[in-house]
PDB file of N, CA and C in Angstrom:
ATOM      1  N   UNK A   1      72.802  57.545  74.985  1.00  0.00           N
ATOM      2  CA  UNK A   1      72.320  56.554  75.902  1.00  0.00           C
ATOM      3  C   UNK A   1      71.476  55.547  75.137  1.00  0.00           C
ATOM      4  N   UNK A   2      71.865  54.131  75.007  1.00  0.00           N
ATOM      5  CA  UNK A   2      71.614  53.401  74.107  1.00  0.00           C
ATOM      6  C   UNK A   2      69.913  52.897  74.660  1.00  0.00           C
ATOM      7  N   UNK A   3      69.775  52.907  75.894  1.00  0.00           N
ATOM      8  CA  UNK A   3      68.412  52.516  76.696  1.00  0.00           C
ATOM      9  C   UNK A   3      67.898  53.567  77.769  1.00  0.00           C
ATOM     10  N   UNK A   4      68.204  54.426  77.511  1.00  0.00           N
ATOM     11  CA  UNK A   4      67.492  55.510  78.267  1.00  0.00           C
ATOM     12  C   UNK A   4      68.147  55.380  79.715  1.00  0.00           C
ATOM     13  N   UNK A   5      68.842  54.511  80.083  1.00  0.00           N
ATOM     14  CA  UNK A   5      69.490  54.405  81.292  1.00  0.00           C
ATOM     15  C   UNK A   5      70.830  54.960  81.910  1.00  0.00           C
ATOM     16  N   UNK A   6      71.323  55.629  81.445  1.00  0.00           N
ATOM     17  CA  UNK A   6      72.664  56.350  81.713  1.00  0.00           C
ATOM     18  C   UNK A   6      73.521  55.816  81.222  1.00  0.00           C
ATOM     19  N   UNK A   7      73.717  54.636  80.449  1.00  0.00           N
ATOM     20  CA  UNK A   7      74.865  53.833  80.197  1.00  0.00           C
ATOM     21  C   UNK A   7      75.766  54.195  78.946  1.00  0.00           C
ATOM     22  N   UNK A   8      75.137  55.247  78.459  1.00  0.00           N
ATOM     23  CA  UNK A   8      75.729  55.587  77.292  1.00  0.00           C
ATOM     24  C   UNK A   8      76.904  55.887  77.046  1.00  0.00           C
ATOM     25  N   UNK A   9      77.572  55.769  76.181  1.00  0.00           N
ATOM     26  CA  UNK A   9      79.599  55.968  75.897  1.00  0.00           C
ATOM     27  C   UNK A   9      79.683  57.312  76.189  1.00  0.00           C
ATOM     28  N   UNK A  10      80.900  57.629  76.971  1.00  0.00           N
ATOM     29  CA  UNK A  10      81.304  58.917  77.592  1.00  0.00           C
ATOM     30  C   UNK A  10      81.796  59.683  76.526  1.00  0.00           C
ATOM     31  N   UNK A  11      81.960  60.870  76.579  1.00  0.00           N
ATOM     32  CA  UNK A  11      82.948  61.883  75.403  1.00  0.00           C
ATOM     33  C   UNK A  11      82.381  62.038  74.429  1.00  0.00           C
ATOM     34  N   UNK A  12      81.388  62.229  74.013  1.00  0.00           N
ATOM     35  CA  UNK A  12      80.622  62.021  72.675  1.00  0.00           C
ATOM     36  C   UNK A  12      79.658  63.407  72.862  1.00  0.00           C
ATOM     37  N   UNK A  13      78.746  63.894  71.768  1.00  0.00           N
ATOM     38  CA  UNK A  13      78.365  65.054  72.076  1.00  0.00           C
ATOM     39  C   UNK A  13      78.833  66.158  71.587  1.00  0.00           C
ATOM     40  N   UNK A  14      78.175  67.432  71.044  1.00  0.00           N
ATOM     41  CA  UNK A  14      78.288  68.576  70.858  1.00  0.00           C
ATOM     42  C   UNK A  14      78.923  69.390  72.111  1.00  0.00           C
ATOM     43  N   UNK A  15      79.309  69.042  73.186  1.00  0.00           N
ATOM     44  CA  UNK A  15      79.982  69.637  74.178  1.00  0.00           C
ATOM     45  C   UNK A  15      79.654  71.144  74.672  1.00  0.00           C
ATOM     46  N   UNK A  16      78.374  71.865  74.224  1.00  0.00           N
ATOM     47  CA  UNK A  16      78.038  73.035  74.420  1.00  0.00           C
ATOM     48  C   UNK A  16      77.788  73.490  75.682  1.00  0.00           C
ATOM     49  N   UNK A  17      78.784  73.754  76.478  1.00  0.00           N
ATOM     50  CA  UNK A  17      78.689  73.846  77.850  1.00  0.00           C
ATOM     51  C   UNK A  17      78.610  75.523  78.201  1.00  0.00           C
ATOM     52  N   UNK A  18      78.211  76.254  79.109  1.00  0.00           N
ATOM     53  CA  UNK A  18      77.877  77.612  79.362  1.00  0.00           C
ATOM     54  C   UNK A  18      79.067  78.528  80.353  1.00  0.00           C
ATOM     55  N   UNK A  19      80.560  78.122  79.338  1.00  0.00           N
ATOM     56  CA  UNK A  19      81.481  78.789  79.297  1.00  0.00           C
ATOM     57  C   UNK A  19      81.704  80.106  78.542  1.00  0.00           C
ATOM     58  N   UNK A  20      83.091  80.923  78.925  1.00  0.00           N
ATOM     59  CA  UNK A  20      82.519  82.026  78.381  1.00  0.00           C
ATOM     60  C   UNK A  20      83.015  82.305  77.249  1.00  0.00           C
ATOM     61  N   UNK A  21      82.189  82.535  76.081  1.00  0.00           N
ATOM     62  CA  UNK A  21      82.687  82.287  74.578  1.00  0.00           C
ATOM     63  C   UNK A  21      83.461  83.836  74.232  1.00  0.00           C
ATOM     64  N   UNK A  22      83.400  84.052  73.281  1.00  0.00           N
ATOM     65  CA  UNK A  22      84.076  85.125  72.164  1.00  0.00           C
ATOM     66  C   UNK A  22      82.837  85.933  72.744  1.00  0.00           C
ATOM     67  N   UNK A  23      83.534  87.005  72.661  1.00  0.00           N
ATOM     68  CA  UNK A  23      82.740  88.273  73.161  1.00  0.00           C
ATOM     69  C   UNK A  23      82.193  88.580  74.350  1.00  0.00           C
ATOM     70  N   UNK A  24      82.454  87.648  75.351  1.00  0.00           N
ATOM     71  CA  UNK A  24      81.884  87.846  76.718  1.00  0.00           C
ATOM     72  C   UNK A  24      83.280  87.857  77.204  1.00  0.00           C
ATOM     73  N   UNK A  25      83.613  88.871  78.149  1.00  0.00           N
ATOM     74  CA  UNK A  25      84.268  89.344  79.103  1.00  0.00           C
ATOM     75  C   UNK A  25      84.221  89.033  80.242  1.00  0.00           C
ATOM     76  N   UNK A  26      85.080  89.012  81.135  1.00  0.00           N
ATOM     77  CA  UNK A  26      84.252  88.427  82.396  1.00  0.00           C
ATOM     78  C   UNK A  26      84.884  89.956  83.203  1.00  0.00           C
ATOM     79  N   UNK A  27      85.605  91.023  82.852  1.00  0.00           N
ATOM     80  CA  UNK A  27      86.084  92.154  83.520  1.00  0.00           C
ATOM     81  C   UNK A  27      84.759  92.897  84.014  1.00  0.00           C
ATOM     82  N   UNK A  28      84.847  93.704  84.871  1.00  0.00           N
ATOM     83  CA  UNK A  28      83.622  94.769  85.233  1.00  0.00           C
ATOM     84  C   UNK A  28      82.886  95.810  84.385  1.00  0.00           C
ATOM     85  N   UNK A  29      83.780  96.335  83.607  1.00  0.00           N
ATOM     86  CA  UNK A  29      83.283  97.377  82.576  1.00  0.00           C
ATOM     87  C   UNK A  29      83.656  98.799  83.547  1.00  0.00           C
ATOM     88  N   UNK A  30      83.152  99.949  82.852  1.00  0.00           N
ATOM     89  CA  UNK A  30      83.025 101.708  83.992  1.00  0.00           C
ATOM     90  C   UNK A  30      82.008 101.582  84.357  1.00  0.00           C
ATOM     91  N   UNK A  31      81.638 102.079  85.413  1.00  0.00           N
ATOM     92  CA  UNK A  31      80.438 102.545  85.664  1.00  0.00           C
ATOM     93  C   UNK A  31      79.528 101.957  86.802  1.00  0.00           C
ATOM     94  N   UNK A  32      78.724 102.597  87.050  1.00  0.00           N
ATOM     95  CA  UNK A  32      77.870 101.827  87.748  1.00  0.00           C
ATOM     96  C   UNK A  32      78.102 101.506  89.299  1.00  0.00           C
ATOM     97  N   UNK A  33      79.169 101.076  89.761  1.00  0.00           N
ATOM     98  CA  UNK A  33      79.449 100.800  91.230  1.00  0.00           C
ATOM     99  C   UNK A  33      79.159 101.437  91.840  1.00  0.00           C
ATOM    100  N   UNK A  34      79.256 101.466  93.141  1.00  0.00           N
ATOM    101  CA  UNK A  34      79.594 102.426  93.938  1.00  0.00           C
ATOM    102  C   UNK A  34      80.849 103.323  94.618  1.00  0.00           C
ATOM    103  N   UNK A  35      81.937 102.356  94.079  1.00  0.00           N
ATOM    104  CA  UNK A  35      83.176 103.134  93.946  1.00  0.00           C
ATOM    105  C   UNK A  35      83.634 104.325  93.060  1.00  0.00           C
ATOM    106  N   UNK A  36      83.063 105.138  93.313  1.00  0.00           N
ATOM    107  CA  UNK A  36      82.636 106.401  92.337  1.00  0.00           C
ATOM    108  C   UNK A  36      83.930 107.544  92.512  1.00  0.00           C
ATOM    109  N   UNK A  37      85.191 106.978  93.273  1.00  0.00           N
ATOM    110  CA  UNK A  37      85.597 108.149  93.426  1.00  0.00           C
ATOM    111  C   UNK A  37      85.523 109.061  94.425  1.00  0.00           C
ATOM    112  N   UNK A  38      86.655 109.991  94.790  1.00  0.00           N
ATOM    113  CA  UNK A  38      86.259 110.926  96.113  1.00  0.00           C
ATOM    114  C   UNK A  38      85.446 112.024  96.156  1.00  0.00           C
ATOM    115  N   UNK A  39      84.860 112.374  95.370  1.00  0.00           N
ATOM    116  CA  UNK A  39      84.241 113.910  94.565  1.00  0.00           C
ATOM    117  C   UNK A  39      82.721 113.742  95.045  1.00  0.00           C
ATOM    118  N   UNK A  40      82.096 113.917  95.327  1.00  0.00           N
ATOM    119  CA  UNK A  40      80.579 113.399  95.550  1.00  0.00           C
ATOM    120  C   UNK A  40      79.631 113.894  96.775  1.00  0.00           C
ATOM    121  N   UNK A  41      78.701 113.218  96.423  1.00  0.00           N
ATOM    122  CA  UNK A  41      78.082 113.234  98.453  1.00  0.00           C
ATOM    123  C   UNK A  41      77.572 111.800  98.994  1.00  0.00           C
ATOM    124  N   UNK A  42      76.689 111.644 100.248  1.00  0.00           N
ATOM    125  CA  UNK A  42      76.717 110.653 100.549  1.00  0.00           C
ATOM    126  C   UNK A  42      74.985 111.483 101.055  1.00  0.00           C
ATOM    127  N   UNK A  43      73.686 110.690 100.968  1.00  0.00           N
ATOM    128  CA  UNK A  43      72.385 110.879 101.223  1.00  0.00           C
ATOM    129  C   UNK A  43      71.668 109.581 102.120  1.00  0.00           C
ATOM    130  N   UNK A  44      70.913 110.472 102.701  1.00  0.00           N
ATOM    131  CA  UNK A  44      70.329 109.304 103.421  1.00  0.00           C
ATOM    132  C   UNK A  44      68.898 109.071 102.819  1.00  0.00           C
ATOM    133  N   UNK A  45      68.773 107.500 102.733  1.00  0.00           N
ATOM    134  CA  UNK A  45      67.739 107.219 102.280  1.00  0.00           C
ATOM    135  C   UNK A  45      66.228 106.690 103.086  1.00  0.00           C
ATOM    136  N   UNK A  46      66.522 107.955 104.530  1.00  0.00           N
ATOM    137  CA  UNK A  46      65.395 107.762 105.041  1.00  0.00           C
ATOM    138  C   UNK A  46      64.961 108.726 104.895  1.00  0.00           C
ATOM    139  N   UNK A  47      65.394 109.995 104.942  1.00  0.00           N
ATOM    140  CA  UNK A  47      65.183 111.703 105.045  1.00  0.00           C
ATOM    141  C   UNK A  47      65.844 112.376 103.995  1.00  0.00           C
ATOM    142  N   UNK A  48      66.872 111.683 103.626  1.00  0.00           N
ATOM    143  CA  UNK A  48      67.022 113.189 102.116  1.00  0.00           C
ATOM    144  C   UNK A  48      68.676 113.453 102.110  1.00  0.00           C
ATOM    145  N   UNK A  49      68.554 113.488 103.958  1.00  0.00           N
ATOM    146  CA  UNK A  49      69.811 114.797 104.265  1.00  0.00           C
ATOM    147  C   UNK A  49      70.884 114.050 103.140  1.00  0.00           C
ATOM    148  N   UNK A  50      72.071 115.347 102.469  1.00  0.00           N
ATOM    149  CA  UNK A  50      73.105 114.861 102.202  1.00  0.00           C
ATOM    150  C   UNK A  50      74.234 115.757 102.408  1.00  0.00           C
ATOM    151  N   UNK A  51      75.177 115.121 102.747  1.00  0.00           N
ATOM    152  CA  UNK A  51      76.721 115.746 103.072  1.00  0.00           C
ATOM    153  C   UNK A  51      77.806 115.159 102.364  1.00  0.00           C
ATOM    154  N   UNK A  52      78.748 115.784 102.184  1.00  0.00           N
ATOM    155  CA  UNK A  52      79.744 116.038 101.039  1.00  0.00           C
ATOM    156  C   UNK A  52      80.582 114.166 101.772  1.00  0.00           C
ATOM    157  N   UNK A  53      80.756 113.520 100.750  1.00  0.00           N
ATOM    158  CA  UNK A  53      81.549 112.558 100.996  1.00  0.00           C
ATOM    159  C   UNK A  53      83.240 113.044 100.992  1.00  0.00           C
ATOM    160  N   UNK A  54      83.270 111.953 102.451  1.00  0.00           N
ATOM    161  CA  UNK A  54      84.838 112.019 103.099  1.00  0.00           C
ATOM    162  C   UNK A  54      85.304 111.106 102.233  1.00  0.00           C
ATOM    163  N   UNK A  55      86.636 110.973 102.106  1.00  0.00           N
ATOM    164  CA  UNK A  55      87.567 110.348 101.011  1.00  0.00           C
ATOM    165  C   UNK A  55      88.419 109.211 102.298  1.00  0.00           C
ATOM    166  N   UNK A  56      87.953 108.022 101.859  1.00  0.00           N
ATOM    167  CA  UNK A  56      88.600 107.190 102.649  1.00  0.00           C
ATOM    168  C   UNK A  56      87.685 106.633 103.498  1.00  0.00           C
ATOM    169  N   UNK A  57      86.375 107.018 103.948  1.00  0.00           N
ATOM    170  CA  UNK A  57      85.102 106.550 104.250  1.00  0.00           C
ATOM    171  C   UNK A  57      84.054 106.901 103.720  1.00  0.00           C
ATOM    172  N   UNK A  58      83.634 105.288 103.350  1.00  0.00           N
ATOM    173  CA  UNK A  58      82.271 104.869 102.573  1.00  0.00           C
ATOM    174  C   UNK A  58      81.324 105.245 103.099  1.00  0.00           C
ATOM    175  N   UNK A  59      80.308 105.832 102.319  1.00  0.00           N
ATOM    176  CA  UNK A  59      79.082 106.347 102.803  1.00  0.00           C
ATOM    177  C   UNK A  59      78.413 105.226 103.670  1.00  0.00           C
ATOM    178  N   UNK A  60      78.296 104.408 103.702  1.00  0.00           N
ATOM    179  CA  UNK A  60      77.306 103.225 104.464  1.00  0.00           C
ATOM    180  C   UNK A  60      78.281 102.951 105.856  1.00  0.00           C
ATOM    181  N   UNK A  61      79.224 103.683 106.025  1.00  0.00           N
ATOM    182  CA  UNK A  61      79.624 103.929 107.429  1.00  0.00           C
ATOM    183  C   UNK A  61      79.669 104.994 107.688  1.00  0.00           C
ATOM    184  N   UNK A  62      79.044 105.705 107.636  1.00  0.00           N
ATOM    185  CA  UNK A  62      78.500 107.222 108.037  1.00  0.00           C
ATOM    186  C   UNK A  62      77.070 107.218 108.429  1.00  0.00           C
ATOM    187  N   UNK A  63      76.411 107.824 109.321  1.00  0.00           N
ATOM    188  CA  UNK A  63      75.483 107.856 109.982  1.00  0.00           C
ATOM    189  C   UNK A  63      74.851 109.272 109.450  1.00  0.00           C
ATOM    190  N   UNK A  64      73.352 109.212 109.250  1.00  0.00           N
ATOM    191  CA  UNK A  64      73.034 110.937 108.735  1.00  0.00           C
ATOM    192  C   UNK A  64      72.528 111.283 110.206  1.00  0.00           C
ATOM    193  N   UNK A  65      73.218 112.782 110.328  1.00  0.00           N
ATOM    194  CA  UNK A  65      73.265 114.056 111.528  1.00  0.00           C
ATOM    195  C   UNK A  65      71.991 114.286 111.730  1.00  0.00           C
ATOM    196  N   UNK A  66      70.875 113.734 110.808  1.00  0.00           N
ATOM    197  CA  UNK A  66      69.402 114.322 111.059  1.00  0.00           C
ATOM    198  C   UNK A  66      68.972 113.020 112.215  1.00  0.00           C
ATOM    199  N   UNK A  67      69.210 111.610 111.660  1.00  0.00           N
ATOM    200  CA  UNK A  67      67.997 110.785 111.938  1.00  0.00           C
ATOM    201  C   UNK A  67      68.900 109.668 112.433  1.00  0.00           C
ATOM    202  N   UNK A  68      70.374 109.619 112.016  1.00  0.00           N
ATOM    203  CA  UNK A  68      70.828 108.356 112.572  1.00  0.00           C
ATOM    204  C   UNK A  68      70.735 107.286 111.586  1.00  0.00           C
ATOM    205  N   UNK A  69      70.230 106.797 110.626  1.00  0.00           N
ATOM    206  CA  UNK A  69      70.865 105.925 109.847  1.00  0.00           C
ATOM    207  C   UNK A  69      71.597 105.915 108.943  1.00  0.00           C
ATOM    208  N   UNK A  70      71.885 104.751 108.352  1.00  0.00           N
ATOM    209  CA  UNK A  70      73.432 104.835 107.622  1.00  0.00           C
ATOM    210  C   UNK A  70      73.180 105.215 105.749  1.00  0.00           C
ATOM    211  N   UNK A  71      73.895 105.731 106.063  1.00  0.00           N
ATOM    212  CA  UNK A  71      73.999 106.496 104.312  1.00  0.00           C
ATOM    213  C   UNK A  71      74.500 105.796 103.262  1.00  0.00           C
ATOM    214  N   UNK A  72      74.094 106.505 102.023  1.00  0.00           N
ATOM    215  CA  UNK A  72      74.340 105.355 101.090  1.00  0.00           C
ATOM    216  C   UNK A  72      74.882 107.043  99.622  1.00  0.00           C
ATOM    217  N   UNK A  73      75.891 106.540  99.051  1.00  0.00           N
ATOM    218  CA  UNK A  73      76.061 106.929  97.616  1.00  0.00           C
ATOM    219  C   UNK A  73      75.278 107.800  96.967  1.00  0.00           C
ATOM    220  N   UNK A  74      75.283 108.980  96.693  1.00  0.00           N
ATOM    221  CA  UNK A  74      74.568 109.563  95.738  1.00  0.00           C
ATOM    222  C   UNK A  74      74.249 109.453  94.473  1.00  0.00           C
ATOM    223  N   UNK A  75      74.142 109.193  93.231  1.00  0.00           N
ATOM    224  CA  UNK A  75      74.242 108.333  91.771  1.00  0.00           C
ATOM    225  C   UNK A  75      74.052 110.067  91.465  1.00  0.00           C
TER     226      UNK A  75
END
């Protein structure tokens, strides 16, 4: 920008824009989710209770048998 005013010639520049270079992935990786698989339990994180997770429903649509709110993933 020849006057500090925007007018400067277009296309010019080191072009270092915050795309994703060599070595960044943009895939998920293992781990971590909550899609953990059918094997598990499902706990509630008001009271404790936990019961064996159903295969085909997510813990956070399950309700805990003690207290009534919705359950979440065991880690």
């Amino acid at each position: 920008m020849p006057r500090g005013n925007g007018t400067g010639p277009a296309g010019q520049g080191p072009g270092t824009g915050r795309g994703l270079g060599a070595g960044r992935g943009a895939g998920r990786g293992r781990g971590g989710g909550f899609a953990m698989g059918p094997g598990g339990n499902c706990v509630c994180p008001n009271c404790g209770k936990t019961v064996p997770h159903q295969v085909g429903v997510p813990c956070y649509q399950m309700k805990c048998p003690n207290c009534g709110m919705a359950m979440t993933r065991q880690r």
